[in-house]
C-alpha atoms as a PDB file:
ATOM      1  CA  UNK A   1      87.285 140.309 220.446  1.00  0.00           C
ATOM      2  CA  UNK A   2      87.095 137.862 217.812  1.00  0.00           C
ATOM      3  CA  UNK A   3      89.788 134.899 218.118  1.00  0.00           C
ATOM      4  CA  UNK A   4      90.775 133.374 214.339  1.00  0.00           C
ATOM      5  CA  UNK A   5      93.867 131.619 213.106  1.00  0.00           C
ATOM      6  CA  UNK A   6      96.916 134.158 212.482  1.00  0.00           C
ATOM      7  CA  UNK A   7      96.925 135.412 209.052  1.00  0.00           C
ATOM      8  CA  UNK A   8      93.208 135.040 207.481  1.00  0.00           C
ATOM      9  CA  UNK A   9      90.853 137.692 207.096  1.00  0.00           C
ATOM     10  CA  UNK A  10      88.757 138.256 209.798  1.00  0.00           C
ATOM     11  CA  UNK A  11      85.473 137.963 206.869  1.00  0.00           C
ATOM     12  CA  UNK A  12      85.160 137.831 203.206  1.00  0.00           C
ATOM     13  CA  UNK A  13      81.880 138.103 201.332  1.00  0.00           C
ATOM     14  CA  UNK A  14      80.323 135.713 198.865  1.00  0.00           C
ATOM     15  CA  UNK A  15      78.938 135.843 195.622  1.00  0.00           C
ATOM     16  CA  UNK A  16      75.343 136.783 197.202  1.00  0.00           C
ATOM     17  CA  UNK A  17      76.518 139.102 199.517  1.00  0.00           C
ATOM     18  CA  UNK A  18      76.937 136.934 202.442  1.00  0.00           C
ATOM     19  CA  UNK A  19      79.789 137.166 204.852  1.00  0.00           C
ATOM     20  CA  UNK A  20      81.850 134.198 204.860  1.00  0.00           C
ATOM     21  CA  UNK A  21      83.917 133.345 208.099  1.00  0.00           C
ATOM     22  CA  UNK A  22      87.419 131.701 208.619  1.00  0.00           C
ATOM     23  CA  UNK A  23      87.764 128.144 208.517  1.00  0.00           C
ATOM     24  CA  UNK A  24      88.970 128.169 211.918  1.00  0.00           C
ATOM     25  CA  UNK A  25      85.956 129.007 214.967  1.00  0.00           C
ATOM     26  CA  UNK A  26      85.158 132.331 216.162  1.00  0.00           C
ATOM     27  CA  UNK A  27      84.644 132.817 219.691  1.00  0.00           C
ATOM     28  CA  UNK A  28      84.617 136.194 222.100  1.00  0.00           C
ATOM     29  CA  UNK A  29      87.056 136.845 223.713  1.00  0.00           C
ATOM     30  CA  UNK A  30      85.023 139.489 225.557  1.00  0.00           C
ATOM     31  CA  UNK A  31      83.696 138.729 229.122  1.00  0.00           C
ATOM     32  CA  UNK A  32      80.126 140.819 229.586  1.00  0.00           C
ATOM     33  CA  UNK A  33      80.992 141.856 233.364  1.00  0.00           C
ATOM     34  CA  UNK A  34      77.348 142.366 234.288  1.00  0.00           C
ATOM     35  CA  UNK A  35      75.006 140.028 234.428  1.00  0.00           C
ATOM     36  CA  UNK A  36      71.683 140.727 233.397  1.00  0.00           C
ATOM     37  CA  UNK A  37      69.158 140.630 236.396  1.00  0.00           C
ATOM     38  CA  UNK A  38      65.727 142.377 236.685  1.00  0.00           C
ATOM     39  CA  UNK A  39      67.489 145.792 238.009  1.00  0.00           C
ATOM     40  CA  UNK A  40      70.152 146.365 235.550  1.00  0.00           C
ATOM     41  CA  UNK A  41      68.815 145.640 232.174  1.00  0.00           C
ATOM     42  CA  UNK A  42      69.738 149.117 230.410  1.00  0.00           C
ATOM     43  CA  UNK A  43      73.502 148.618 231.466  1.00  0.00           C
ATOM     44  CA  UNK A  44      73.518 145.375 230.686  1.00  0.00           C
ATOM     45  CA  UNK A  45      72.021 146.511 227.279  1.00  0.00           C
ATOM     46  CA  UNK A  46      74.931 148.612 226.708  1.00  0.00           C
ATOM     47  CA  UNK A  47      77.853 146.502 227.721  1.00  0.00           C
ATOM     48  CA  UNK A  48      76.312 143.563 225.678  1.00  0.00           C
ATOM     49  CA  UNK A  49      75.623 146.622 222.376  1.00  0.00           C
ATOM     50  CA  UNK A  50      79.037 147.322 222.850  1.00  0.00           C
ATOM     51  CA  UNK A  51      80.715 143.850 222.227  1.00  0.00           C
ATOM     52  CA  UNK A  52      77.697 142.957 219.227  1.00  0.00           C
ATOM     53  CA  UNK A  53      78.798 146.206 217.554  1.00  0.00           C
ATOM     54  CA  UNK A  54      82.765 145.759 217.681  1.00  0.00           C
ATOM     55  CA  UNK A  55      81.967 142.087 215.867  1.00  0.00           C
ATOM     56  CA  UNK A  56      79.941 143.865 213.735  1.00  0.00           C
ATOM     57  CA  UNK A  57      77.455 141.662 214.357  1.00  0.00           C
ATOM     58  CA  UNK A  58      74.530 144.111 214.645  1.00  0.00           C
ATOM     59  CA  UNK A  59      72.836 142.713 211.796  1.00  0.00           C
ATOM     60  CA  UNK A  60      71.467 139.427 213.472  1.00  0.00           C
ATOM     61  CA  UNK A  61      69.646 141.464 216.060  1.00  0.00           C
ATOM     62  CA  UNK A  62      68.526 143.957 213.985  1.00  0.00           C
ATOM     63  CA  UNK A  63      66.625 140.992 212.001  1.00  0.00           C
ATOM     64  CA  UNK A  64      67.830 142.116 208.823  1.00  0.00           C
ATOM     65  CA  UNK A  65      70.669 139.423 208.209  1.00  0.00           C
ATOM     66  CA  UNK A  66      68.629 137.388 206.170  1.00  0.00           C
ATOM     67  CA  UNK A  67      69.202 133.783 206.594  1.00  0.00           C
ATOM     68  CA  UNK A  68      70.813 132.041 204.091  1.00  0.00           C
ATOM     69  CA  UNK A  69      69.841 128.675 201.978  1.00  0.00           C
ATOM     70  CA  UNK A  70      70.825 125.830 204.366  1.00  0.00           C
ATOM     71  CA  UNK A  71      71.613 123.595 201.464  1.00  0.00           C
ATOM     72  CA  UNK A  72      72.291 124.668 197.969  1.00  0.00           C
ATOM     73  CA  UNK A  73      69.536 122.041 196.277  1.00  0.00           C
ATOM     74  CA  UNK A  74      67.353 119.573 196.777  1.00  0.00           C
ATOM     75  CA  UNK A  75      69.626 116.659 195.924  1.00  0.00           C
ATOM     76  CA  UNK A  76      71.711 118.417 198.902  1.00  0.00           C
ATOM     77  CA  UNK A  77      68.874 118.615 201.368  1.00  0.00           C
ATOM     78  CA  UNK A  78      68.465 114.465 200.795  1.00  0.00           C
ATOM     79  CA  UNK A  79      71.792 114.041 201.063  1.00  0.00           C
ATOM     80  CA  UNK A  80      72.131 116.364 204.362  1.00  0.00           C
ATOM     81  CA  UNK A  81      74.811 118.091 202.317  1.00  0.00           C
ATOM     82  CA  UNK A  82      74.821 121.910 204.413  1.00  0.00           C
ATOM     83  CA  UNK A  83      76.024 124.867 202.525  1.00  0.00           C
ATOM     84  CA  UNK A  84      79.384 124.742 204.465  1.00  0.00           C
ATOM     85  CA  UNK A  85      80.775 128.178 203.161  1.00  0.00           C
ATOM     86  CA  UNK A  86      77.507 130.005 203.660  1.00  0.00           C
ATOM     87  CA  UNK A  87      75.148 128.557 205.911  1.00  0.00           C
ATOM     88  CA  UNK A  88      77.524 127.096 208.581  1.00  0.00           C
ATOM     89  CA  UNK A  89      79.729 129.790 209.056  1.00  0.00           C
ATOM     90  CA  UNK A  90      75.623 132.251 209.582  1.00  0.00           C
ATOM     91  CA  UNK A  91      74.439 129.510 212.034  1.00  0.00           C
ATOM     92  CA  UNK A  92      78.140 129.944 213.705  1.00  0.00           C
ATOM     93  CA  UNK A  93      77.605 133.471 214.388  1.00  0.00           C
ATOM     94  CA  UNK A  94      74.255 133.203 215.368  1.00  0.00           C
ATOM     95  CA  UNK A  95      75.096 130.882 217.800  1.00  0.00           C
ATOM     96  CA  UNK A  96      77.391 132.767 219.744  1.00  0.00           C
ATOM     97  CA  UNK A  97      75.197 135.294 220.112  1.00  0.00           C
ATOM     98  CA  UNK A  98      72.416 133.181 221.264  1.00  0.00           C
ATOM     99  CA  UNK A  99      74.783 132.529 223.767  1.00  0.00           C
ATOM    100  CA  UNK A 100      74.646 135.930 225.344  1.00  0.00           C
ATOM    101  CA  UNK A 101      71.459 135.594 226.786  1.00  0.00           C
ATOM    102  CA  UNK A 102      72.420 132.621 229.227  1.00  0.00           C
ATOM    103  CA  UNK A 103      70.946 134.360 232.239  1.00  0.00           C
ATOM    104  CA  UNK A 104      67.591 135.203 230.906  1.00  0.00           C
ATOM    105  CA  UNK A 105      67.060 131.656 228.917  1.00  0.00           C
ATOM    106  CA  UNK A 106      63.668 130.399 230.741  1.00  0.00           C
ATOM    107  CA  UNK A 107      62.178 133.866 229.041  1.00  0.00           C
ATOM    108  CA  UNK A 108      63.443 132.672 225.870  1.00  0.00           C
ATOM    109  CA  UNK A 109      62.322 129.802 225.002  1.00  0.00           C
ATOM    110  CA  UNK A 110      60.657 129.231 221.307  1.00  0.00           C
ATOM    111  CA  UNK A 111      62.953 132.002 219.920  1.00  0.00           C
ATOM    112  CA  UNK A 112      65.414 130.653 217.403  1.00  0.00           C
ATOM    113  CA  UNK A 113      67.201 133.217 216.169  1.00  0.00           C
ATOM    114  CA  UNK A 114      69.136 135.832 217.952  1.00  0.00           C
ATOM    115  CA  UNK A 115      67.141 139.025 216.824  1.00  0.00           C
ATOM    116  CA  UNK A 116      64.060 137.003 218.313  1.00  0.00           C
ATOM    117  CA  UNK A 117      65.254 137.025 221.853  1.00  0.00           C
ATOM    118  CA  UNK A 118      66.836 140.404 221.427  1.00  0.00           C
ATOM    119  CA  UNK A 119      63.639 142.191 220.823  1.00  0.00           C
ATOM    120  CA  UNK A 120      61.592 139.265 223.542  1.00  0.00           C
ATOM    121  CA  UNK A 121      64.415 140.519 225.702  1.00  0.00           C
ATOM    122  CA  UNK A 122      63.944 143.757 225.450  1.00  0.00           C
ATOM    123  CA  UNK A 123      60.188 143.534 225.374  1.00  0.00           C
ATOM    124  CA  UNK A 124      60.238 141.408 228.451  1.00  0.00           C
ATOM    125  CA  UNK A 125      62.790 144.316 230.261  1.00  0.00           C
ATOM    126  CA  UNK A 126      60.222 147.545 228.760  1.00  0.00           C
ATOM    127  CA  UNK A 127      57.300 145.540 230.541  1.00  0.00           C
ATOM    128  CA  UNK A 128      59.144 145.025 234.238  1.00  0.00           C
ATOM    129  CA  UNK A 129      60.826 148.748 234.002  1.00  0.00           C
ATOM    130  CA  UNK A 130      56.839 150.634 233.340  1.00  0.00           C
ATOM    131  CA  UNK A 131      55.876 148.267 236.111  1.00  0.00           C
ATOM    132  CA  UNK A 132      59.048 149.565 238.235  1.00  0.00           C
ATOM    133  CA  UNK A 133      58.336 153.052 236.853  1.00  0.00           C
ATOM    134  CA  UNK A 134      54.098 152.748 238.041  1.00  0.00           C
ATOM    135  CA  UNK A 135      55.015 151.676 241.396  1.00  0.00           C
ATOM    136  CA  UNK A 136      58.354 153.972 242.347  1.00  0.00           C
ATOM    137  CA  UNK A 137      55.310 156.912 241.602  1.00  0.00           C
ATOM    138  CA  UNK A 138      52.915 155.103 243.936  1.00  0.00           C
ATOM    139  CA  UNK A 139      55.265 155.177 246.446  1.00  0.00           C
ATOM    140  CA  UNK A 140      56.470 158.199 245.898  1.00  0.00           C
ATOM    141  CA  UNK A 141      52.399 159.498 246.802  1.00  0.00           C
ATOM    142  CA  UNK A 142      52.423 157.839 250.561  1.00  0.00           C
ATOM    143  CA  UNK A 143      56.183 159.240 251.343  1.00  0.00           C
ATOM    144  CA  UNK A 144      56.068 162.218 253.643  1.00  0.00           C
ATOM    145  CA  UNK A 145      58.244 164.027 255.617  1.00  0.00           C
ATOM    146  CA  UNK A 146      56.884 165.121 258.446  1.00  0.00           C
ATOM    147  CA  UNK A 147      53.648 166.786 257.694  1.00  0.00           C
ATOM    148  CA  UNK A 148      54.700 166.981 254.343  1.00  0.00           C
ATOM    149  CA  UNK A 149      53.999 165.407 251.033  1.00  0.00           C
ATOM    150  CA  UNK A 150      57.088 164.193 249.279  1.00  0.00           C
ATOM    151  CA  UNK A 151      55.315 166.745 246.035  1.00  0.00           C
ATOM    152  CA  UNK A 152      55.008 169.396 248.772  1.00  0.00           C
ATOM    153  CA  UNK A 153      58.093 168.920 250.353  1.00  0.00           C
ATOM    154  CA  UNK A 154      60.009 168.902 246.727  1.00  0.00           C
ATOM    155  CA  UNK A 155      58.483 172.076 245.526  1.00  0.00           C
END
């Protein structure tokens, strides 16, 4: 769940269509109880799909929240002058759920955005589960049972 200050809004959306946050910071509130580890990557998927989706937050992983201006001009940019209602409150959300991927960060690195290690993420799980997939069958070849084949014995 998403933690703000008592009577704000939990978003409100600019003049270019992007979502503004509370002054105060947003954190979740939600614990992910599994941990992602080379077996469990499709439950993890879901628990983690879950939490993104009740924040609404499917749009950064997706890759179409489009980034916004990080400073509103050029005199800005000199000045280091951030786009506090726009850009600061993205970054915020971004960050958070950058955070999600804690256990899997060594896999990660070079991605900068959260719909970058979402889709390495699941790129790097696809990979590992065909492998799984390729030798479970191989296995599955050599197993008998008795005289039997495991095919033969199944049939």
């Amino acid at each position: 769940m998403v933690s703000e200050t008592p009577g704000e809004s939990s978003s409100i959306s600019d003049s270019g269509g992007y979502e503004m946050l509370p002054k105060s910071p947003i954190t979740f509130n939600h614990n992910i109880s599994v941990k992602l580890d080379d077996d469990n990557f499709l439950r993890w998927k879901q628990q983690v799909l879950a939490v993104i989706k009740g924040h609404k937050l499917q749009s950064y992983i997706q890759g179409s929240k489009l980034v916004p201006q990080k400073f509103n001009s050029k005199e800005e940019e000199d000045l280091g002058a951030h786009n506090d209602d726009v850009y600061l409150n993205w970054e915020q959300r971004e960050q958070l759920l950058l955070s999600l991927s804690d256990s899997i960060q060594a896999q990660m690195v070079g991605c900068e955005h959260s719909y970058q290690v979402w889709d390495k993420t699941d790129a790097y799980f696809t990979v590992h589960s065909r492998a799984k997939i390729k030798h479970i069958k191989a296995q599955m070849q050599t197993i008998k049972k008795g005289t039997l084949r495991a095919s033969e014995y199944l049939k």
